[in-house]
Every structure is written in structure tokens, then in C-alpha cells.
PDB file of N, CA and C in Angstrom:
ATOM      1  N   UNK A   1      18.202 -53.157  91.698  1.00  0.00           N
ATOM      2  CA  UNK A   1      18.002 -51.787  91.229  1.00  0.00           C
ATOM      3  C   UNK A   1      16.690 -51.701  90.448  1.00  0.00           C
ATOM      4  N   UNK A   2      16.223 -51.044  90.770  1.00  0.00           N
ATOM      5  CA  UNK A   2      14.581 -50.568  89.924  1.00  0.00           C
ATOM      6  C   UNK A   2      14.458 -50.239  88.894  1.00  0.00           C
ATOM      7  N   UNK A   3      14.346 -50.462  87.856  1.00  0.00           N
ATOM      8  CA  UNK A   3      14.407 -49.746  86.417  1.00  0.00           C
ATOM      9  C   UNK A   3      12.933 -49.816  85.488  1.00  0.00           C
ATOM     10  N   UNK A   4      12.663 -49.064  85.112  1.00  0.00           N
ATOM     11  CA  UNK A   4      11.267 -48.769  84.357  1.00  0.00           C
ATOM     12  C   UNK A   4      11.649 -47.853  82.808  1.00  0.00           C
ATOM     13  N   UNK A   5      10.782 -48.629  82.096  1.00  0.00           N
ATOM     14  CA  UNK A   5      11.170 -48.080  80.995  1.00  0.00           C
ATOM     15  C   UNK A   5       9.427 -48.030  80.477  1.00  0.00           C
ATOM     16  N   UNK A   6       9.577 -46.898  79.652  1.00  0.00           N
ATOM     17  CA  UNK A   6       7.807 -46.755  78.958  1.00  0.00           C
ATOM     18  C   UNK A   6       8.544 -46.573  77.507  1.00  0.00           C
ATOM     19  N   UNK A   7       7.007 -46.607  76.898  1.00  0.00           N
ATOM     20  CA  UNK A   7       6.968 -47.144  75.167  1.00  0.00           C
ATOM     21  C   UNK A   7       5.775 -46.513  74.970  1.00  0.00           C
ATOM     22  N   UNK A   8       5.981 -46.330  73.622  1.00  0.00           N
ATOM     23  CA  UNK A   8       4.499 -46.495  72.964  1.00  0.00           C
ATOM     24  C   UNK A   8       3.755 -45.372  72.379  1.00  0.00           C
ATOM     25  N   UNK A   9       4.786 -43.994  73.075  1.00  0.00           N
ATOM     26  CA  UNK A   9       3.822 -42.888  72.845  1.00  0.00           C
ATOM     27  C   UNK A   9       4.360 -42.456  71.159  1.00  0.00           C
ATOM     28  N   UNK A  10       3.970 -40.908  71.210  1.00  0.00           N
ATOM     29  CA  UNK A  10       3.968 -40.672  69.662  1.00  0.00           C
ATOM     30  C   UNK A  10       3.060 -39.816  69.521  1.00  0.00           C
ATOM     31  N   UNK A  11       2.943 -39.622  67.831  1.00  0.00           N
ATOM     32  CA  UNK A  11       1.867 -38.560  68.059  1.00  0.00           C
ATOM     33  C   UNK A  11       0.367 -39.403  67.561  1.00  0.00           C
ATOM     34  N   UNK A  12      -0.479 -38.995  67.774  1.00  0.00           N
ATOM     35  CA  UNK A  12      -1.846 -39.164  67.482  1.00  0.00           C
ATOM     36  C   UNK A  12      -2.852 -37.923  67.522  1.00  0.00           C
ATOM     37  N   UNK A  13      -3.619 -38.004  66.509  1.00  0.00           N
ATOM     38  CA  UNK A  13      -4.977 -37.030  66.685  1.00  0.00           C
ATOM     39  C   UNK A  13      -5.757 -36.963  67.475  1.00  0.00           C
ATOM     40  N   UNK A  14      -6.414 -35.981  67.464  1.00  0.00           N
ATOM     41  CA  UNK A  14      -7.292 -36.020  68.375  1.00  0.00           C
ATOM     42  C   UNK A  14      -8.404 -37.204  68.125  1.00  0.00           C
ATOM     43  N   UNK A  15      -9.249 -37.258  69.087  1.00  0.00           N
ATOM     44  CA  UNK A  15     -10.022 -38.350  69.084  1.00  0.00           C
ATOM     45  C   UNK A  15      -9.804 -39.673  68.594  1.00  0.00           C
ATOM     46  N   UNK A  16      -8.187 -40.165  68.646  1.00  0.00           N
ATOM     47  CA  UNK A  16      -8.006 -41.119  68.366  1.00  0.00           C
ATOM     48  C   UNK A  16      -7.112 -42.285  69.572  1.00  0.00           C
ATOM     49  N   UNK A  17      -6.403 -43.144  69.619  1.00  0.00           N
ATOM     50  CA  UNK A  17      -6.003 -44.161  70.770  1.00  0.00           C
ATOM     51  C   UNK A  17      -4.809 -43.566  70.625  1.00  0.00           C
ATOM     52  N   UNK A  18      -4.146 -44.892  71.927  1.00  0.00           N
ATOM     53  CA  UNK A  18      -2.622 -44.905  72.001  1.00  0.00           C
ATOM     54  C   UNK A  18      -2.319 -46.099  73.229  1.00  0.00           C
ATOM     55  N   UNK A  19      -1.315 -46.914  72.908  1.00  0.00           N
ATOM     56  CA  UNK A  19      -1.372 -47.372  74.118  1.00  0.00           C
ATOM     57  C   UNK A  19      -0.028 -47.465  74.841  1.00  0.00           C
ATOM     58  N   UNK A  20       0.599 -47.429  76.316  1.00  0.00           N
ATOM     59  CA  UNK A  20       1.785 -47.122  76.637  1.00  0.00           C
ATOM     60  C   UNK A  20       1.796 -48.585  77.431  1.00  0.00           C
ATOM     61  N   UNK A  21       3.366 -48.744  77.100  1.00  0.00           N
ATOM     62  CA  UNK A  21       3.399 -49.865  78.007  1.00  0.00           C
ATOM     63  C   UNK A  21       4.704 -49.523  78.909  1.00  0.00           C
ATOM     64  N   UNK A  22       4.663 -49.816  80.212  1.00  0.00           N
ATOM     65  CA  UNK A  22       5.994 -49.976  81.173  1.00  0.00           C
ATOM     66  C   UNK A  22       6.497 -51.330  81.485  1.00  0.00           C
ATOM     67  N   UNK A  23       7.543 -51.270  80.896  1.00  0.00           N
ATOM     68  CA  UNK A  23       8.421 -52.825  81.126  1.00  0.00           C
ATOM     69  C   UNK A  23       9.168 -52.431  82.847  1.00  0.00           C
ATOM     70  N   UNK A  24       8.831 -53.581  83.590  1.00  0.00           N
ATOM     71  CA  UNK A  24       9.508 -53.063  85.478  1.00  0.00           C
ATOM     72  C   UNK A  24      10.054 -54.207  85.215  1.00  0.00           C
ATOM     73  N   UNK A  25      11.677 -53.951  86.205  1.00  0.00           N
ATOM     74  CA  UNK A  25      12.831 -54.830  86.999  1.00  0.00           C
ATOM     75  C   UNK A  25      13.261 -54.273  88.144  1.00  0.00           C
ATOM     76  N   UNK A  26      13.503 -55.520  88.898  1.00  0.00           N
ATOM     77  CA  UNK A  26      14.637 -54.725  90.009  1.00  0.00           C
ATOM     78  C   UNK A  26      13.798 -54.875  91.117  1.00  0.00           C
ATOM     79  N   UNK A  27      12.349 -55.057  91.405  1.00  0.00           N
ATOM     80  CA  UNK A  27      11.672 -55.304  92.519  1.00  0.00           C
ATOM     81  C   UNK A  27      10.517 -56.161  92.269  1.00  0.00           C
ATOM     82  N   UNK A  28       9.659 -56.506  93.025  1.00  0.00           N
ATOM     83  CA  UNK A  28       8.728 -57.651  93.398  1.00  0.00           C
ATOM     84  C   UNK A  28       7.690 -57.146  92.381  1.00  0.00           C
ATOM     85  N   UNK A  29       7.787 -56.597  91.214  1.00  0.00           N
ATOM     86  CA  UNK A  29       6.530 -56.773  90.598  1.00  0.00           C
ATOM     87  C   UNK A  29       4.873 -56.153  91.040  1.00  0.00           C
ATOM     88  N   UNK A  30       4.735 -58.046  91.333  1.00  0.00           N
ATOM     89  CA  UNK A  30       3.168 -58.041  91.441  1.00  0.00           C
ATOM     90  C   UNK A  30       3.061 -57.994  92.641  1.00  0.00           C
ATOM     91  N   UNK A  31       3.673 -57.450  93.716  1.00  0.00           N
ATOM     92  CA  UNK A  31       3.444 -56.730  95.165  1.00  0.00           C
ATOM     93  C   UNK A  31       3.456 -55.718  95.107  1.00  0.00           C
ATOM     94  N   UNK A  32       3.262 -54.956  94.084  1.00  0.00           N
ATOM     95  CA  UNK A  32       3.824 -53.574  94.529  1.00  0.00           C
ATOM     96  C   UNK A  32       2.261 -52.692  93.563  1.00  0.00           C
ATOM     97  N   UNK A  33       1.575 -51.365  94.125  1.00  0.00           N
ATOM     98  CA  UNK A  33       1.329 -50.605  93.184  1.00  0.00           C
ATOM     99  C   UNK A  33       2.027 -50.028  92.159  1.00  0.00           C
ATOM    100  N   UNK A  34       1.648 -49.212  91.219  1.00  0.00           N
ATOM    101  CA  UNK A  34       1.979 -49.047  90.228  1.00  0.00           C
ATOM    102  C   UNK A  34       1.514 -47.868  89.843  1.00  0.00           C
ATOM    103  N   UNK A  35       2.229 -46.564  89.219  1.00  0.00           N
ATOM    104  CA  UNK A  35       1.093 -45.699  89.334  1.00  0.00           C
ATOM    105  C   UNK A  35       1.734 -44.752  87.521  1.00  0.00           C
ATOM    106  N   UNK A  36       0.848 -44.342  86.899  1.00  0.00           N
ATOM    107  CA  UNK A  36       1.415 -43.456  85.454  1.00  0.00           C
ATOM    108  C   UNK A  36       1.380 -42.242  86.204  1.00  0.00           C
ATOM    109  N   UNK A  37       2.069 -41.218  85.311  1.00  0.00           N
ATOM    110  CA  UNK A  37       1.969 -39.530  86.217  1.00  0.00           C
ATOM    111  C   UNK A  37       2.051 -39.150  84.753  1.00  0.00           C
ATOM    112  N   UNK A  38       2.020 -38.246  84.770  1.00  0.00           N
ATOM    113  CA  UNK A  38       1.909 -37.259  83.057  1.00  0.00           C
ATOM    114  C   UNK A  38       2.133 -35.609  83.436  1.00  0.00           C
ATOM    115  N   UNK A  39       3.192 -34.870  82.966  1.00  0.00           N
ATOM    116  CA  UNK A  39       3.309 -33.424  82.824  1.00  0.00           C
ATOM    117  C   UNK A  39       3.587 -33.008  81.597  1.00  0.00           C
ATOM    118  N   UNK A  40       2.161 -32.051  81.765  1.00  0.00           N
ATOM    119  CA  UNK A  40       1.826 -31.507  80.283  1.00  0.00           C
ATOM    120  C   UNK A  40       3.078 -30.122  80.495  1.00  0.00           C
ATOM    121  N   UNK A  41       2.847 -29.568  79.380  1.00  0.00           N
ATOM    122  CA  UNK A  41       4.068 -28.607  78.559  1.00  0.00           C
ATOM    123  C   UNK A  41       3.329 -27.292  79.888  1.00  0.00           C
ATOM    124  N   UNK A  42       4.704 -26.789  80.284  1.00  0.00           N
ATOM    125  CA  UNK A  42       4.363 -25.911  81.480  1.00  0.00           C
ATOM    126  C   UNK A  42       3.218 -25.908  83.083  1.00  0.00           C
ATOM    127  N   UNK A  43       2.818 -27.577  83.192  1.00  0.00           N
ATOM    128  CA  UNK A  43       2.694 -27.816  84.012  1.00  0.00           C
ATOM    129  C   UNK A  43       3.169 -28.336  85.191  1.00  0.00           C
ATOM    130  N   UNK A  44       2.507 -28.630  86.242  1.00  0.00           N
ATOM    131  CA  UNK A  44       3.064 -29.428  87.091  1.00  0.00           C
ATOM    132  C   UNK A  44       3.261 -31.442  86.863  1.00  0.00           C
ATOM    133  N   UNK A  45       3.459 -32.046  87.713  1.00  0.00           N
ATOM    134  CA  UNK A  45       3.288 -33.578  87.786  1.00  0.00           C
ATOM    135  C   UNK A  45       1.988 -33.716  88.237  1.00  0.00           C
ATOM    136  N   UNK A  46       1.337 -34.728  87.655  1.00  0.00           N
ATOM    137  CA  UNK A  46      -0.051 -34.683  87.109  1.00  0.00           C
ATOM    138  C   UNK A  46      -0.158 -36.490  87.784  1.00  0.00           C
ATOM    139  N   UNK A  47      -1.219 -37.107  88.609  1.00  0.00           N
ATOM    140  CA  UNK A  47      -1.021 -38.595  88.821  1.00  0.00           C
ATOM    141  C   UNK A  47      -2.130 -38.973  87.744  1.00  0.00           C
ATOM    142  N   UNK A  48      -1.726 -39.657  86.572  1.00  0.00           N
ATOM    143  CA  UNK A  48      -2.850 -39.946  85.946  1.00  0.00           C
ATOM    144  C   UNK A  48      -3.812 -41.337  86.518  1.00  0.00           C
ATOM    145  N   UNK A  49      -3.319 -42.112  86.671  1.00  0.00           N
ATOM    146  CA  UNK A  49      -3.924 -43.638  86.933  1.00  0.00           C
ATOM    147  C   UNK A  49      -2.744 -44.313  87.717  1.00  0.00           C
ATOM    148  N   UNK A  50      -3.514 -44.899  89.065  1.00  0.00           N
ATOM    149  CA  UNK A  50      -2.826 -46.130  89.450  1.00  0.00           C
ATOM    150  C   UNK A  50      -3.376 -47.799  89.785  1.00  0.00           C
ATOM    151  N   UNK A  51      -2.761 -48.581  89.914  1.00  0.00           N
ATOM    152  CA  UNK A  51      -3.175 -50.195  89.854  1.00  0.00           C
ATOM    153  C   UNK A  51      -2.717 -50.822  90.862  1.00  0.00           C
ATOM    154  N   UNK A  52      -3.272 -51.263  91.847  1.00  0.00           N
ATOM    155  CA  UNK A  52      -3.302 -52.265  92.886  1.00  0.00           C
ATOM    156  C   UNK A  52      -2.458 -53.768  92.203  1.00  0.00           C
ATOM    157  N   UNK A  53      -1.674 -54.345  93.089  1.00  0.00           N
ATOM    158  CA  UNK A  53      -1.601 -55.486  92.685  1.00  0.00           C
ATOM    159  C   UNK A  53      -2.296 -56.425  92.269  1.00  0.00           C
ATOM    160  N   UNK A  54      -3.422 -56.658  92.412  1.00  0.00           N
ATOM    161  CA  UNK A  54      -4.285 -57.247  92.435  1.00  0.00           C
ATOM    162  C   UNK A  54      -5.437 -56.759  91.092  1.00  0.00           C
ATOM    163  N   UNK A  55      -5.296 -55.640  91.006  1.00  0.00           N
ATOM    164  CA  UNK A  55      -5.946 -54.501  89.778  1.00  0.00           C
ATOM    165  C   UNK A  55      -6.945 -53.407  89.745  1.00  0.00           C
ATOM    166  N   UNK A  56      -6.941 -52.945  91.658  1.00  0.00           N
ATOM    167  CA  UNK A  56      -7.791 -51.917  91.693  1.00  0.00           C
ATOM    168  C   UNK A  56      -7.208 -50.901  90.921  1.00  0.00           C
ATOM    169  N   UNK A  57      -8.007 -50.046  90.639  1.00  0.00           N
ATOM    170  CA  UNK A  57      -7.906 -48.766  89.738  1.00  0.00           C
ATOM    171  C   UNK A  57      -8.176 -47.437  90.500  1.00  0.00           C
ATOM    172  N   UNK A  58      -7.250 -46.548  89.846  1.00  0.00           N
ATOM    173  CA  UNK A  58      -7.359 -45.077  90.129  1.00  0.00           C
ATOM    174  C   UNK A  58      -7.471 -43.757  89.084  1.00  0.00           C
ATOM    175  N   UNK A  59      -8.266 -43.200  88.727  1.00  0.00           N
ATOM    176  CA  UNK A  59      -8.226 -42.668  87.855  1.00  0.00           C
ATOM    177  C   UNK A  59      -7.986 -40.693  88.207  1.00  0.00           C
ATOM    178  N   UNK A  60      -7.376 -40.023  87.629  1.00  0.00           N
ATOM    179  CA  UNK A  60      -7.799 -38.810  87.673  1.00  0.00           C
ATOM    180  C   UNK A  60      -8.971 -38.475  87.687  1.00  0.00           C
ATOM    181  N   UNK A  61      -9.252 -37.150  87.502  1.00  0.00           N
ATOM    182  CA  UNK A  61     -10.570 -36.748  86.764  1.00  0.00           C
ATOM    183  C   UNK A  61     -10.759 -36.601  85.529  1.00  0.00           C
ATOM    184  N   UNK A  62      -9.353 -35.920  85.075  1.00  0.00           N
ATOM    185  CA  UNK A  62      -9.173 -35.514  83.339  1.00  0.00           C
ATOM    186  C   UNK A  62      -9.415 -36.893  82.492  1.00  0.00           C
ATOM    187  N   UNK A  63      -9.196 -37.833  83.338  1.00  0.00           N
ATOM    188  CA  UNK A  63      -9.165 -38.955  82.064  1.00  0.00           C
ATOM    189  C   UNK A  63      -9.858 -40.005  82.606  1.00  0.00           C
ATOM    190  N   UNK A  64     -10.737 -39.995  83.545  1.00  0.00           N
ATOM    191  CA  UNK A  64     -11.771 -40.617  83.701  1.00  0.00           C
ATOM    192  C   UNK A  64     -12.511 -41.505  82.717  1.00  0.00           C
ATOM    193  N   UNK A  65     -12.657 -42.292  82.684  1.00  0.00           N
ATOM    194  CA  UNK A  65     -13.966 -42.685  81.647  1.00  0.00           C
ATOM    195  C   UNK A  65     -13.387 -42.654  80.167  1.00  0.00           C
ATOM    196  N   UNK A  66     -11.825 -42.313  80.216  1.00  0.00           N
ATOM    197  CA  UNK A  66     -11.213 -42.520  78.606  1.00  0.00           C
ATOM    198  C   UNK A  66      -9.685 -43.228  78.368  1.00  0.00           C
ATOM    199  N   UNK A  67      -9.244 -43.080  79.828  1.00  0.00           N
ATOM    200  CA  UNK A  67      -8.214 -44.089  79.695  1.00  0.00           C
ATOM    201  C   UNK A  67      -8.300 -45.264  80.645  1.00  0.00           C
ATOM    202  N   UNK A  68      -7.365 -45.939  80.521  1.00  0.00           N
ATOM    203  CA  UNK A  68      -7.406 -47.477  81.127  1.00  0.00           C
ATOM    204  C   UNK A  68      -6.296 -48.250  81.854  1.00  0.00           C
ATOM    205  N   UNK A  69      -5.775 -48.449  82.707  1.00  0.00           N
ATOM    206  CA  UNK A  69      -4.901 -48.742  83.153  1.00  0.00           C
ATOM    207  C   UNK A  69      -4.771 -49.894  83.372  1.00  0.00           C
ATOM    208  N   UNK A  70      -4.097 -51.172  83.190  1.00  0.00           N
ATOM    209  CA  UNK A  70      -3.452 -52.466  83.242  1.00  0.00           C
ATOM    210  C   UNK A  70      -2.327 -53.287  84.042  1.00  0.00           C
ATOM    211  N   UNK A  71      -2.065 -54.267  84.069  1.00  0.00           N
ATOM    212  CA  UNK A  71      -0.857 -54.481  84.390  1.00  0.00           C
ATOM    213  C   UNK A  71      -1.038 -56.236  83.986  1.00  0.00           C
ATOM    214  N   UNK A  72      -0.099 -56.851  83.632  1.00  0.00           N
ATOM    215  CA  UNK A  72       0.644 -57.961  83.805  1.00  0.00           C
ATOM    216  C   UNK A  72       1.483 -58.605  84.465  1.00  0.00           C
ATOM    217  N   UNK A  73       1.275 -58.960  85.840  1.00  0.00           N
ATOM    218  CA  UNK A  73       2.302 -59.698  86.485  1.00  0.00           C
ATOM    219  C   UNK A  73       3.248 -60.555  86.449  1.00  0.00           C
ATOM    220  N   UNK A  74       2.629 -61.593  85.590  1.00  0.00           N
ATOM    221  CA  UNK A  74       3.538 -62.777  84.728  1.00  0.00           C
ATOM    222  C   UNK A  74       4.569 -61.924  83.986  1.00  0.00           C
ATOM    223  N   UNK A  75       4.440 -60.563  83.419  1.00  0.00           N
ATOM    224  CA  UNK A  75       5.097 -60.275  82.612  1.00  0.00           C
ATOM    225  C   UNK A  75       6.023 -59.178  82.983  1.00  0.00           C
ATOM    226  N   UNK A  76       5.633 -58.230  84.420  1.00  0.00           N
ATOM    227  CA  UNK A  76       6.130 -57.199  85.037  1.00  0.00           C
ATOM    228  C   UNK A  76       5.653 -56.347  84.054  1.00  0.00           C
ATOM    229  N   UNK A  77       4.724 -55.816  83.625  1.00  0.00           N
ATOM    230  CA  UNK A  77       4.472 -55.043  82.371  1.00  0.00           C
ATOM    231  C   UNK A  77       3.110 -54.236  83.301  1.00  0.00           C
ATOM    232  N   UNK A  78       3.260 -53.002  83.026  1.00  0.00           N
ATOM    233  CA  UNK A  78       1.931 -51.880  82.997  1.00  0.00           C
ATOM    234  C   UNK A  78       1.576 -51.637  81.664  1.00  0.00           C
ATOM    235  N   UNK A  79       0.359 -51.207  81.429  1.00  0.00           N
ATOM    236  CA  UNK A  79       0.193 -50.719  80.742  1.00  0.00           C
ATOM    237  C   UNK A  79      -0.765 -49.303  80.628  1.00  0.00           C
ATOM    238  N   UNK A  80      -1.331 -48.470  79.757  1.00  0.00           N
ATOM    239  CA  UNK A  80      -2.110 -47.477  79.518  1.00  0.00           C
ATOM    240  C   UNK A  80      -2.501 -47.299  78.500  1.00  0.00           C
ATOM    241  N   UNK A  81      -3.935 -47.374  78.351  1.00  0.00           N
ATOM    242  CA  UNK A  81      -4.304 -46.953  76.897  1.00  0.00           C
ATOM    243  C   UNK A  81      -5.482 -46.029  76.861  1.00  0.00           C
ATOM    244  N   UNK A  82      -5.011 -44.750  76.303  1.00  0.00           N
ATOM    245  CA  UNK A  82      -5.596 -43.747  75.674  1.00  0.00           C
ATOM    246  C   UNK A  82      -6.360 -43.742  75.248  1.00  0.00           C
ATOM    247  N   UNK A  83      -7.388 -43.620  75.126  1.00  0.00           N
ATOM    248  CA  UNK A  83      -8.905 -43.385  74.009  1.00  0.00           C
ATOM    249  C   UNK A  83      -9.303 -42.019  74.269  1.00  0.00           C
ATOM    250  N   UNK A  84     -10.013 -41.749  72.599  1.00  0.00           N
ATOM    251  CA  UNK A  84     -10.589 -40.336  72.746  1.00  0.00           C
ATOM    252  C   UNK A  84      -9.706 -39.021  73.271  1.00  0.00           C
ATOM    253  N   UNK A  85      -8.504 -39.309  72.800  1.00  0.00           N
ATOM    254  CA  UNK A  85      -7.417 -38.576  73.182  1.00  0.00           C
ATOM    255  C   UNK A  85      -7.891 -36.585  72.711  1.00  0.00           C
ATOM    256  N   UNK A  86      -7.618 -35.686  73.809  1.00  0.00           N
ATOM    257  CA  UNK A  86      -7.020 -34.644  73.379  1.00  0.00           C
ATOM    258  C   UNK A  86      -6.214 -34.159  73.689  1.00  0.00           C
ATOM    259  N   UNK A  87      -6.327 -32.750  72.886  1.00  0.00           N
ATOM    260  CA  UNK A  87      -4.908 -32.163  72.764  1.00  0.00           C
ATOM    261  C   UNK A  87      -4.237 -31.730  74.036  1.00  0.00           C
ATOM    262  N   UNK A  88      -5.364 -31.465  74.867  1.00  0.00           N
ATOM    263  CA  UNK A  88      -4.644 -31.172  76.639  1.00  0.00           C
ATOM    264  C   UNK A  88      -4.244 -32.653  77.341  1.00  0.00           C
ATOM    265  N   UNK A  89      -4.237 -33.553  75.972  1.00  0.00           N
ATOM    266  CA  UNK A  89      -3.135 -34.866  76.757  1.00  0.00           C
ATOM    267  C   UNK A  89      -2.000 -34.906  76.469  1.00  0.00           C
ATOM    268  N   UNK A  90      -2.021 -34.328  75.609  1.00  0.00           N
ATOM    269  CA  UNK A  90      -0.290 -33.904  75.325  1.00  0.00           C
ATOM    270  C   UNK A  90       0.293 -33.729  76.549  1.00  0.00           C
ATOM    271  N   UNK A  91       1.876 -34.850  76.798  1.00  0.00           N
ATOM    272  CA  UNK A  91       2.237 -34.685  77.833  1.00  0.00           C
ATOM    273  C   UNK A  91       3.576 -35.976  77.526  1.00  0.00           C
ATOM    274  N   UNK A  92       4.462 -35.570  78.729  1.00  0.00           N
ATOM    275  CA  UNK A  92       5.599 -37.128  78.853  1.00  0.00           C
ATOM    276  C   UNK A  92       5.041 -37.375  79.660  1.00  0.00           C
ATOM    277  N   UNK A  93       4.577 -38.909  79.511  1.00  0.00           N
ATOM    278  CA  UNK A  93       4.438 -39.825  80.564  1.00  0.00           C
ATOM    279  C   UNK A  93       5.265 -40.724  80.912  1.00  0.00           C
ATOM    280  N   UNK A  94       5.028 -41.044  82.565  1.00  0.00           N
ATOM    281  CA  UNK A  94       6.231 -41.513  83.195  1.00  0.00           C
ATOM    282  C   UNK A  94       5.114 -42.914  83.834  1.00  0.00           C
ATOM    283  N   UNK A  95       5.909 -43.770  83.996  1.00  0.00           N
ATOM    284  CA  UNK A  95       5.354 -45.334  84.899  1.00  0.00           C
ATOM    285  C   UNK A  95       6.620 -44.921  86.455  1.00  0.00           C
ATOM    286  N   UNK A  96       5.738 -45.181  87.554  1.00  0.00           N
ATOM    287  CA  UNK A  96       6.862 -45.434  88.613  1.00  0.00           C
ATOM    288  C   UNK A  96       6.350 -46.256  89.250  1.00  0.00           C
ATOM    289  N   UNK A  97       7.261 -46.728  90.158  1.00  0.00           N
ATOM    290  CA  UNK A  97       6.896 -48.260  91.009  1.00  0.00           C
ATOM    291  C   UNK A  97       5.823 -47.423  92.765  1.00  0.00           C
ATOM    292  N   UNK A  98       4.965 -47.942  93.400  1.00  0.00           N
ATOM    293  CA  UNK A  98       4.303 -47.217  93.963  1.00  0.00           C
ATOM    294  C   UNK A  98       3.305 -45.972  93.688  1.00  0.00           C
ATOM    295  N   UNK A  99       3.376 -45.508  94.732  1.00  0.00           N
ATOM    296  CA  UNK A  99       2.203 -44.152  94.559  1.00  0.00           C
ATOM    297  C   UNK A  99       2.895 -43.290  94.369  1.00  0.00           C
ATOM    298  N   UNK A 100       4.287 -43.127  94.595  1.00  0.00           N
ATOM    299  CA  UNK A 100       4.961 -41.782  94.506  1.00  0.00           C
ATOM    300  C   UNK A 100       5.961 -41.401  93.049  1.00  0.00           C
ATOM    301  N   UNK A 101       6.660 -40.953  92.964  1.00  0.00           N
ATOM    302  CA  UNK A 101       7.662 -40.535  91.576  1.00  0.00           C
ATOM    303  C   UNK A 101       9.094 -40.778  92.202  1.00  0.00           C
ATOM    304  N   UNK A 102       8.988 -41.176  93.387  1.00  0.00           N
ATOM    305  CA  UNK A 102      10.746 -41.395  93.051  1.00  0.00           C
ATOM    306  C   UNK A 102      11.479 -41.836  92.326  1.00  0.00           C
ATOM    307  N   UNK A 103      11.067 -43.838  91.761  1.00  0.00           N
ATOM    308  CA  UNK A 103      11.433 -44.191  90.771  1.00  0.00           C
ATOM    309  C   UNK A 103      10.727 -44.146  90.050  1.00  0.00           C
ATOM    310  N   UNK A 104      10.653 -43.934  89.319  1.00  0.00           N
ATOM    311  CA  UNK A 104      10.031 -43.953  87.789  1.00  0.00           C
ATOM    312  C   UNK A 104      10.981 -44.171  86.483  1.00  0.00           C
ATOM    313  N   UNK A 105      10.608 -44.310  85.330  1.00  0.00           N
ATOM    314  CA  UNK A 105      10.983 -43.995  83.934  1.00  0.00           C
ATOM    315  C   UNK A 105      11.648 -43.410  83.202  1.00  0.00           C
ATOM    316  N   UNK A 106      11.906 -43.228  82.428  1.00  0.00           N
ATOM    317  CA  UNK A 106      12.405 -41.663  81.588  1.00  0.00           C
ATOM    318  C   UNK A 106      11.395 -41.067  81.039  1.00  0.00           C
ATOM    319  N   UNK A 107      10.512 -41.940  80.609  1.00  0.00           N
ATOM    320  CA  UNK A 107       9.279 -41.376  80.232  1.00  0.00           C
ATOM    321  C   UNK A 107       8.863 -41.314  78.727  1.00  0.00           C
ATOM    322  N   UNK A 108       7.600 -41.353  78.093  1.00  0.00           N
ATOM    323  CA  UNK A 108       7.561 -41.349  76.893  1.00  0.00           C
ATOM    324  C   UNK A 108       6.503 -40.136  76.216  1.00  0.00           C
ATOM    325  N   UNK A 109       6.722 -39.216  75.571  1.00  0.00           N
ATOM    326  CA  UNK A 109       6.086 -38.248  75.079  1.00  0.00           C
ATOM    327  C   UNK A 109       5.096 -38.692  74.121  1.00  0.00           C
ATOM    328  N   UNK A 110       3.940 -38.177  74.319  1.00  0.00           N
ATOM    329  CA  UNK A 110       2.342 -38.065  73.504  1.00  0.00           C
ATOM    330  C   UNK A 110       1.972 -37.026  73.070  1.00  0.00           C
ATOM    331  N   UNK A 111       1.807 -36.526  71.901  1.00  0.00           N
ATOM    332  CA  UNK A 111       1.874 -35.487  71.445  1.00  0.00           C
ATOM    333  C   UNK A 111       0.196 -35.608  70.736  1.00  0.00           C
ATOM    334  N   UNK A 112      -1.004 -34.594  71.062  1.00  0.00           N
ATOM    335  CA  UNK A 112      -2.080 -35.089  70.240  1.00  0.00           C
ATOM    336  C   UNK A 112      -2.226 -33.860  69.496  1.00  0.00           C
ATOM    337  N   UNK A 113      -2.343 -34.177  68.259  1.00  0.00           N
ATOM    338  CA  UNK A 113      -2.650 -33.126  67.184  1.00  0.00           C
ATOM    339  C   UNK A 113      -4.409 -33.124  67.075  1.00  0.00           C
ATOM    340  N   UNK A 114      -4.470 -32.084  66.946  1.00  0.00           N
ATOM    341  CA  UNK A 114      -6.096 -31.166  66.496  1.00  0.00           C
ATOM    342  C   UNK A 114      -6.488 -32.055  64.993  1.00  0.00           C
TER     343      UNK A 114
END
């Protein structure tokens, strides 16, 4: 069974970090992509960043050039870290296994204050 759990969020200011981590079970890990999604307050599902097994990268546009996407295989662990955060990042973010949202997380809320 697949299970994903995220961490980490909270609130932070603007222009300041954050970093999220997804703990994965239940499937092959380091075969598999990996992808974060984020829906802000009255939006849609948003793909923020995804990671190749291996560690190619995918970035949105919104967060281009300010967030970072990770992973640990040894450890089954994703990660994400925030820099230069704003307030239109406010959002729950979710980790799911692949490119799509079927499985995913419960998700962890980021809240950035002004």
C-alpha cells in the first residue's frame, strides 16, 4: 500500500525559507518519479516540482529559480525547500508518487505572512 506523508510546513514570512519533507512506503522508492502539487486558497491543483529517479528536475514557473526539489533514496524521503517565499505561496502541499495525484499525502499547509 502506498502511503506518503509531508511535514514541515507552517507559517513563515515573507521573504523567508521553509523546508517540506515527504516520508514514501509501500512502493519501489528510487524507481519511481516523484512529484509536489500545491493548491492555493480558491484555486485549482497546481504541479509545483517534480524529480526523476535519478534527480532530474521540474519546476513550475511560479517558483522557478526559488524553490528546490530533492529526494533521498536510501531514505525514501522527498524533499522541498522554499526560499524567498510569498504570500501567493500560501498553499497545502501535497508529495505523490509519479506525475499524477492519485496517491499522494494528506498534505501540509504553508501559510506566508506579509
Amino acid at each position: 500500500e502506498v502511503r506518503l506523508v509531508e511535514s514541515g510546513g507552517g507559517l513563515v514570512q515573507a521573504g523567508g525559507s521553509l523546508r517540506l519533507s515527504c516520508a514514501a512506503s509501500g512502493f519501489t522508492f528510487g524507481a519511481t518519479y516523484m512529484t509536489w502539487f500545491r493548491q492555493r486558497p480558491g484555486k485549482g491543483l497546481e504541479k509545483v516540482a517534480n524529480i526523476s529517479p535519478s534527480g532530474n528536475t521540474f519546476y513550475g514557473e511560479d517558483v522557478k529559480g526559488r524553490f528546490a526539489v530533492s529526494r533521498d533514496n536510501t531514505k525514501s524521503m522527498m524533499y522541498l525547500n522554499l526560499n524567498s517565499v510569498k504570500t501567493q505561496d500560501t498553499a497545502m502541499y501535497y508529495c505523490a508518487e509519479g506525475t499524477g495525484f492519485t496517491d499522494r499525502g494528506p498534505g501540509t499547509q504553508v501559510t506566508v505572512t506579509p
